[in-house]
PDB file of N, CA and C in Angstrom:
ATOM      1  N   UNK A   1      -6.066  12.311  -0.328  1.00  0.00           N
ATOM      2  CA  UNK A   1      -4.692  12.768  -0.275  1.00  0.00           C
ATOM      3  C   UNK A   1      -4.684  14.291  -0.344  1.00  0.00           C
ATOM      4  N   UNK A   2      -3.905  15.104   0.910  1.00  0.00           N
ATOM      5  CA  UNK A   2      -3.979  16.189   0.627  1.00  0.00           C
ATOM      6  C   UNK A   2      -2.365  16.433  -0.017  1.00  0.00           C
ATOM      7  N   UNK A   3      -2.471  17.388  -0.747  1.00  0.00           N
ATOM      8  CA  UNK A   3      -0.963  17.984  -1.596  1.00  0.00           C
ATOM      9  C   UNK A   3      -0.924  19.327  -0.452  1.00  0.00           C
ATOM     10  N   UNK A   4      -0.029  19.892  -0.547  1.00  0.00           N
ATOM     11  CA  UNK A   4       0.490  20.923   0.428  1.00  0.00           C
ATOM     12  C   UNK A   4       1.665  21.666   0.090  1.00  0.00           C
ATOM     13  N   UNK A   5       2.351  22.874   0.237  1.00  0.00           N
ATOM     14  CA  UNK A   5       3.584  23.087  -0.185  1.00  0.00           C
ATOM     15  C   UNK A   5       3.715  24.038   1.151  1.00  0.00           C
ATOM     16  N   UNK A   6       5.213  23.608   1.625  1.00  0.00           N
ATOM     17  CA  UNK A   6       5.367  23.896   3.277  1.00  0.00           C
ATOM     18  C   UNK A   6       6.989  24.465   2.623  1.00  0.00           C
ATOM     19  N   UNK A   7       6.951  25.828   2.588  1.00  0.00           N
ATOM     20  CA  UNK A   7       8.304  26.203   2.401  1.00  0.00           C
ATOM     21  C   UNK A   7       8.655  26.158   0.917  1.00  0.00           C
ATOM     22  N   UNK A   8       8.033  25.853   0.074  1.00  0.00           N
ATOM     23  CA  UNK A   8       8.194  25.791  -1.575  1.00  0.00           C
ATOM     24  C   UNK A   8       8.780  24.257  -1.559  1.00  0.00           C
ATOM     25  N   UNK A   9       8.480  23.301  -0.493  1.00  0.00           N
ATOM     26  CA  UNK A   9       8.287  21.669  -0.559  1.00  0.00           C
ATOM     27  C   UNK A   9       6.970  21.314  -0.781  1.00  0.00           C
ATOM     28  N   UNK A  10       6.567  20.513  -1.819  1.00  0.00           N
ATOM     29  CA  UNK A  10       5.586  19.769  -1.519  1.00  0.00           C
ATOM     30  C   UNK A  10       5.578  18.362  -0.887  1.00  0.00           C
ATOM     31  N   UNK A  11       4.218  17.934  -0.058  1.00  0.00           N
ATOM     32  CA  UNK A  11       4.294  17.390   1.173  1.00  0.00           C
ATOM     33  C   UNK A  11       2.573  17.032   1.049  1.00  0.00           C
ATOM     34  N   UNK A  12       2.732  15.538   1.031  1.00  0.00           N
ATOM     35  CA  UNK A  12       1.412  14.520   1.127  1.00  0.00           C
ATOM     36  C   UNK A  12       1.194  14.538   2.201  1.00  0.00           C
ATOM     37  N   UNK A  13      -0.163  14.513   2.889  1.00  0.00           N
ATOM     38  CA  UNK A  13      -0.937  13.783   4.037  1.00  0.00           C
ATOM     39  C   UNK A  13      -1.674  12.979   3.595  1.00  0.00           C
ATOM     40  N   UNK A  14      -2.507  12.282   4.016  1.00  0.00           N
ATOM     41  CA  UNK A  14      -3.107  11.109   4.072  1.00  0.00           C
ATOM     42  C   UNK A  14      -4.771  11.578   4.227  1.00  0.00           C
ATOM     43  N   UNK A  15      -4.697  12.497   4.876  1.00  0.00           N
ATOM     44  CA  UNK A  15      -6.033  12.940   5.206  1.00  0.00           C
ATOM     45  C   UNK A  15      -5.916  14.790   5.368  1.00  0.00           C
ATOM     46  N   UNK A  16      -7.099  15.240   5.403  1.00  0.00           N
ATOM     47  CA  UNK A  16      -7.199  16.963   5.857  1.00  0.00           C
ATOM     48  C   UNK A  16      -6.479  16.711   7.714  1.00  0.00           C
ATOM     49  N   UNK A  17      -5.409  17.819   7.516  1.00  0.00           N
ATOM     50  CA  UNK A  17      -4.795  18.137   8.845  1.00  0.00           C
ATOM     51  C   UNK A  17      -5.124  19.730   8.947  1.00  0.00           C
ATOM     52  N   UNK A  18      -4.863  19.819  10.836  1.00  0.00           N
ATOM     53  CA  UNK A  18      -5.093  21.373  10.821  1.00  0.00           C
ATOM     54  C   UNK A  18      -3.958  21.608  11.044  1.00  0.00           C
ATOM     55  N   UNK A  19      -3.456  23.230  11.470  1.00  0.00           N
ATOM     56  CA  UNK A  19      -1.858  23.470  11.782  1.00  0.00           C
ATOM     57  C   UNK A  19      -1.540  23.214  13.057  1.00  0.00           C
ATOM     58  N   UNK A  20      -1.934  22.993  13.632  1.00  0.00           N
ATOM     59  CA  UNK A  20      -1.493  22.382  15.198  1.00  0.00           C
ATOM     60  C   UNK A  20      -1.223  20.954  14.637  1.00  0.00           C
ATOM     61  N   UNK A  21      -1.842  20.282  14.054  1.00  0.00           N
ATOM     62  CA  UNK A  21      -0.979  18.925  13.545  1.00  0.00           C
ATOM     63  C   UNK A  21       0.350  18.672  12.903  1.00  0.00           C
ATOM     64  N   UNK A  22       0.157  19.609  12.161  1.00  0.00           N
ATOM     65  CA  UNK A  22       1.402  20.221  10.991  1.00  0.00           C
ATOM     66  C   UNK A  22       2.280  20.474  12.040  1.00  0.00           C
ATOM     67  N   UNK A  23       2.306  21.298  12.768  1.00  0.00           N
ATOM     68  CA  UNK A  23       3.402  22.013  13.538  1.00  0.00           C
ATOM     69  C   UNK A  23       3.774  20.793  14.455  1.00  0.00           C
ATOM     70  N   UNK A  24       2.949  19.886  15.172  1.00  0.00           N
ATOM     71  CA  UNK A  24       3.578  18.574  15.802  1.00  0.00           C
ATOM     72  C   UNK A  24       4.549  17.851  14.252  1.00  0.00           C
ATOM     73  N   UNK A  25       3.285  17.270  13.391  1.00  0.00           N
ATOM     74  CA  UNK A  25       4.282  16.433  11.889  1.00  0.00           C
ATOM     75  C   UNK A  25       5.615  17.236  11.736  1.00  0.00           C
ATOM     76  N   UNK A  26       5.829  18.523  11.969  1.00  0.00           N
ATOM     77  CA  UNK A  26       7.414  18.859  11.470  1.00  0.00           C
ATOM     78  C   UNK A  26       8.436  19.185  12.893  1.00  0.00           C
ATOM     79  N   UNK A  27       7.684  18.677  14.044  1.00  0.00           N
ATOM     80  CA  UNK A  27       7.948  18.997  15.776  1.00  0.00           C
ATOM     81  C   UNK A  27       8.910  20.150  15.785  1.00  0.00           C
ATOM     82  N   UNK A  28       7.572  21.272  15.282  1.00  0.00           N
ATOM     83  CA  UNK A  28       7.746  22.621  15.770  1.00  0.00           C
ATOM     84  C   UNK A  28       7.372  23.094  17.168  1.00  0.00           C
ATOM     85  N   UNK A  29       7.130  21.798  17.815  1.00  0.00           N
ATOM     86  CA  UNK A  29       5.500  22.600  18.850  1.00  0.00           C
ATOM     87  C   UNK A  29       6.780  23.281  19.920  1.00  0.00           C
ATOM     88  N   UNK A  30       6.577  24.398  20.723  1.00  0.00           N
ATOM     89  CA  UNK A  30       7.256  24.996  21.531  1.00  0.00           C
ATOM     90  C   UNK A  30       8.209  26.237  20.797  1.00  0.00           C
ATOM     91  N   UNK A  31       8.564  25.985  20.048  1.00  0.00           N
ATOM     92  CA  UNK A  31       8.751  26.833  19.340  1.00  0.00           C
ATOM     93  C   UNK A  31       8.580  28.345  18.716  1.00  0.00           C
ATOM     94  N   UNK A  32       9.157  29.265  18.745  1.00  0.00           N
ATOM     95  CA  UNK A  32       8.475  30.730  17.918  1.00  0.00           C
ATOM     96  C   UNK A  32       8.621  30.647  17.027  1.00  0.00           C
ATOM     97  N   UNK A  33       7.087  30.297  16.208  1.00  0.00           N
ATOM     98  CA  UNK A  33       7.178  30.402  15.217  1.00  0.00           C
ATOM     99  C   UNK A  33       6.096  31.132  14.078  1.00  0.00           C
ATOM    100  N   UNK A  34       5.757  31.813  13.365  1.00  0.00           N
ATOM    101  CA  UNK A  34       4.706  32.924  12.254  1.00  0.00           C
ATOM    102  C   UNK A  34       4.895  31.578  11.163  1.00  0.00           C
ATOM    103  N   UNK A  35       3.208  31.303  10.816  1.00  0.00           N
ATOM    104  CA  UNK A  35       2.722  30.560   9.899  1.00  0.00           C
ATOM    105  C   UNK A  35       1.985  31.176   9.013  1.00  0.00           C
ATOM    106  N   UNK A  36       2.042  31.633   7.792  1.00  0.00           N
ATOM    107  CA  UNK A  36       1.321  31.759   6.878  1.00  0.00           C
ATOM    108  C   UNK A  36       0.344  30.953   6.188  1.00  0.00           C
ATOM    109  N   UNK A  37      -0.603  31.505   5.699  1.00  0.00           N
ATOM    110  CA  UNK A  37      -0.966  30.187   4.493  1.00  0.00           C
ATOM    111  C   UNK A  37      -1.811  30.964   3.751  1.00  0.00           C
ATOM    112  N   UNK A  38      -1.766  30.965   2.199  1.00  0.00           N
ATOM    113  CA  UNK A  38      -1.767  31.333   1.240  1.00  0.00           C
ATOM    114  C   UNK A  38      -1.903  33.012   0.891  1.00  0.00           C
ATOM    115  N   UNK A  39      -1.000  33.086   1.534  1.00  0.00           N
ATOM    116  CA  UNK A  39      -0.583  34.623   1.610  1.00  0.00           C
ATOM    117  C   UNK A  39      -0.812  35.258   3.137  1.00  0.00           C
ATOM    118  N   UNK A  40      -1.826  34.746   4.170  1.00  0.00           N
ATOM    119  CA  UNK A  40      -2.131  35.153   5.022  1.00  0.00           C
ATOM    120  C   UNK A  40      -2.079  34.907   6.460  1.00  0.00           C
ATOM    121  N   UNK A  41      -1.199  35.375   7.369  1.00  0.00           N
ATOM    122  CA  UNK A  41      -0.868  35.342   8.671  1.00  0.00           C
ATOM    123  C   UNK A  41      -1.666  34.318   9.345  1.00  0.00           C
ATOM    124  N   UNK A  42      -1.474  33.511  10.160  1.00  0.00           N
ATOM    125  CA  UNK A  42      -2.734  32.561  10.712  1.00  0.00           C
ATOM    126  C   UNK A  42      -1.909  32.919  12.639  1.00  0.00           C
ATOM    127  N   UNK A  43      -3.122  34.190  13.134  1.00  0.00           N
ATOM    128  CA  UNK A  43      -3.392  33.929  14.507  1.00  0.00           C
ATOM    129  C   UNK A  43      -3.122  32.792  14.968  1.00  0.00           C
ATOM    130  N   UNK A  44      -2.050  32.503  15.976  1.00  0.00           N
ATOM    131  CA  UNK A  44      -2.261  31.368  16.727  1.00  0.00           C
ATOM    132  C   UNK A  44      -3.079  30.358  17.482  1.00  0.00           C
ATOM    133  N   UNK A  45      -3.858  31.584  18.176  1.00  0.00           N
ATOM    134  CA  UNK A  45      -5.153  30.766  18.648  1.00  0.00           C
ATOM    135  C   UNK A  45      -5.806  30.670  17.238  1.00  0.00           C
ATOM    136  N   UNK A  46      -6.212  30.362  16.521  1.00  0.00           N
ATOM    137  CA  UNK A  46      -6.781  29.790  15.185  1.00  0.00           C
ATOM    138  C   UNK A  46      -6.002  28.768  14.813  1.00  0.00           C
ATOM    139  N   UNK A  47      -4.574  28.187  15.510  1.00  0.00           N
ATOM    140  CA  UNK A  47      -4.207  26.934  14.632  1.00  0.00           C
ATOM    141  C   UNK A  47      -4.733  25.745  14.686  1.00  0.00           C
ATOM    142  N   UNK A  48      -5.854  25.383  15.802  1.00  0.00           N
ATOM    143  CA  UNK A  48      -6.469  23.986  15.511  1.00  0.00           C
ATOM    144  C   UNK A  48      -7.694  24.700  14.966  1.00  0.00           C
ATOM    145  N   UNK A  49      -7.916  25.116  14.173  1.00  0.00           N
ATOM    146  CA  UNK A  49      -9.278  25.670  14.006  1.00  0.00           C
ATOM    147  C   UNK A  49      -8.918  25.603  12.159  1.00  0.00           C
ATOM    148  N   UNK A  50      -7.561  26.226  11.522  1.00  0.00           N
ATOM    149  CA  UNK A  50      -7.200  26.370  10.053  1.00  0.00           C
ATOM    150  C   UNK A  50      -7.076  24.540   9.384  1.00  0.00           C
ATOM    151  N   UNK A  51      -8.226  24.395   8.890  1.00  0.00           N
ATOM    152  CA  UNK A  51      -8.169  23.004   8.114  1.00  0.00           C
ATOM    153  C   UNK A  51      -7.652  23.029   6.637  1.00  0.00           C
ATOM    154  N   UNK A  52      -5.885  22.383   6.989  1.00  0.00           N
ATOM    155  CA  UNK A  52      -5.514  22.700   5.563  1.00  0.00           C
ATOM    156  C   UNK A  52      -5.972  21.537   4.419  1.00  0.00           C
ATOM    157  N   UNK A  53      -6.184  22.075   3.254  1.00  0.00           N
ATOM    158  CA  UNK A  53      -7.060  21.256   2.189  1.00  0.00           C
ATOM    159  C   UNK A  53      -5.919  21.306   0.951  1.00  0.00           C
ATOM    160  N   UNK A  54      -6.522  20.767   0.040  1.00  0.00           N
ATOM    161  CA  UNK A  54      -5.486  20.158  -1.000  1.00  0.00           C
ATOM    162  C   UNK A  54      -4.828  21.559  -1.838  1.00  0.00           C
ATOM    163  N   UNK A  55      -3.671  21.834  -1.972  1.00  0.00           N
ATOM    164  CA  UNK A  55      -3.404  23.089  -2.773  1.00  0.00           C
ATOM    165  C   UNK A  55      -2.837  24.233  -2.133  1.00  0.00           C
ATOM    166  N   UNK A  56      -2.646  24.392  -0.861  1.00  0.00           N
ATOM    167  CA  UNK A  56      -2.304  25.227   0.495  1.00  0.00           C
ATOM    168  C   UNK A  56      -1.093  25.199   0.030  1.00  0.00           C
ATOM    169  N   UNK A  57      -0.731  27.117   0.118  1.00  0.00           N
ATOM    170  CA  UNK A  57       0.473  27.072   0.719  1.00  0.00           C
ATOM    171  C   UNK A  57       0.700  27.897   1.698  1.00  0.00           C
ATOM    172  N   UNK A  58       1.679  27.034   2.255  1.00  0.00           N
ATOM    173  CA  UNK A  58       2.322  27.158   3.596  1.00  0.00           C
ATOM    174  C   UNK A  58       3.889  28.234   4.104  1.00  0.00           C
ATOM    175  N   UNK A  59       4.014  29.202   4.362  1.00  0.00           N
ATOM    176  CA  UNK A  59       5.132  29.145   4.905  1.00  0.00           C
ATOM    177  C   UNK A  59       5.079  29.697   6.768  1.00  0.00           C
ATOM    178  N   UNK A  60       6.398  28.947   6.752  1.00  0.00           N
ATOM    179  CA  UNK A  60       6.864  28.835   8.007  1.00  0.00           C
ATOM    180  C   UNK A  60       8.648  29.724   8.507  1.00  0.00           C
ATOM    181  N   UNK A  61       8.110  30.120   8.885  1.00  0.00           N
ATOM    182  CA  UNK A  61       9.436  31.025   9.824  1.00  0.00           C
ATOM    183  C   UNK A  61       9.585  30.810  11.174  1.00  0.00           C
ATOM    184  N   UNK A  62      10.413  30.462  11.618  1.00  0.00           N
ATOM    185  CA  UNK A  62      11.159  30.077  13.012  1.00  0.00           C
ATOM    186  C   UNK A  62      11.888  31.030  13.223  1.00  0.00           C
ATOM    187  N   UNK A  63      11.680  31.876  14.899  1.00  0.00           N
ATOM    188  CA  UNK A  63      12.094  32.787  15.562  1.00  0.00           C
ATOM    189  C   UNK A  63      13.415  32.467  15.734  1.00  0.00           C
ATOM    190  N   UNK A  64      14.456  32.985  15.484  1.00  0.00           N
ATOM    191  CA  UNK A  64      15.980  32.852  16.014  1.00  0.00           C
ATOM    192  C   UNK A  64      16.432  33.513  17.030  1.00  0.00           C
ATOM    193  N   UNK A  65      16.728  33.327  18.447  1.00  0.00           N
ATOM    194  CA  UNK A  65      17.342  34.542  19.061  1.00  0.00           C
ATOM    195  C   UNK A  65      18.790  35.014  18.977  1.00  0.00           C
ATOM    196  N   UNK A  66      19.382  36.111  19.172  1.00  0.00           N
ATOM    197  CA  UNK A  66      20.580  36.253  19.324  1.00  0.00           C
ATOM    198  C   UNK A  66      20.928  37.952  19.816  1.00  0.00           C
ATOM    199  N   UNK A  67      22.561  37.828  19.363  1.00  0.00           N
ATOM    200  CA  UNK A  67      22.122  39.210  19.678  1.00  0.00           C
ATOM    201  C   UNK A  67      23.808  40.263  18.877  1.00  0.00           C
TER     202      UNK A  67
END
């Protein structure tokens, strides 16, 4: 069981996910969006590559446009 905190939620998986999974589990994909995790920016091309493990935190910001 991984523990996780996505936004100051905590949030079970079942198994180690990477953030390209995460971002489908909360169907961010298409989206602009800046992922952190545990204090630190995560490059996009690095999101199937970041294997989140038990204790991660997560935040997530979604691009808004307007004007």
């Amino acid at each position: 069981m991984v523990q996780l905190s996505i936004n100051g939620q905590p949030q079970q998986f079942e198994s180690p996910i990477n953030i390209t999974q995460l971002v489908d589990h909360l169907s961010l994909q298409g989206k602009r969006i800046a992922i952190e995790r545990n204090g630190e920016i995560v490059p996009r091309s690095r999101f199937s590559e970041e294997i989140l493990v038990n204790g991660d935190q997560i935040e997530i910001v979604v691009a808004v446009g307007g004007g």
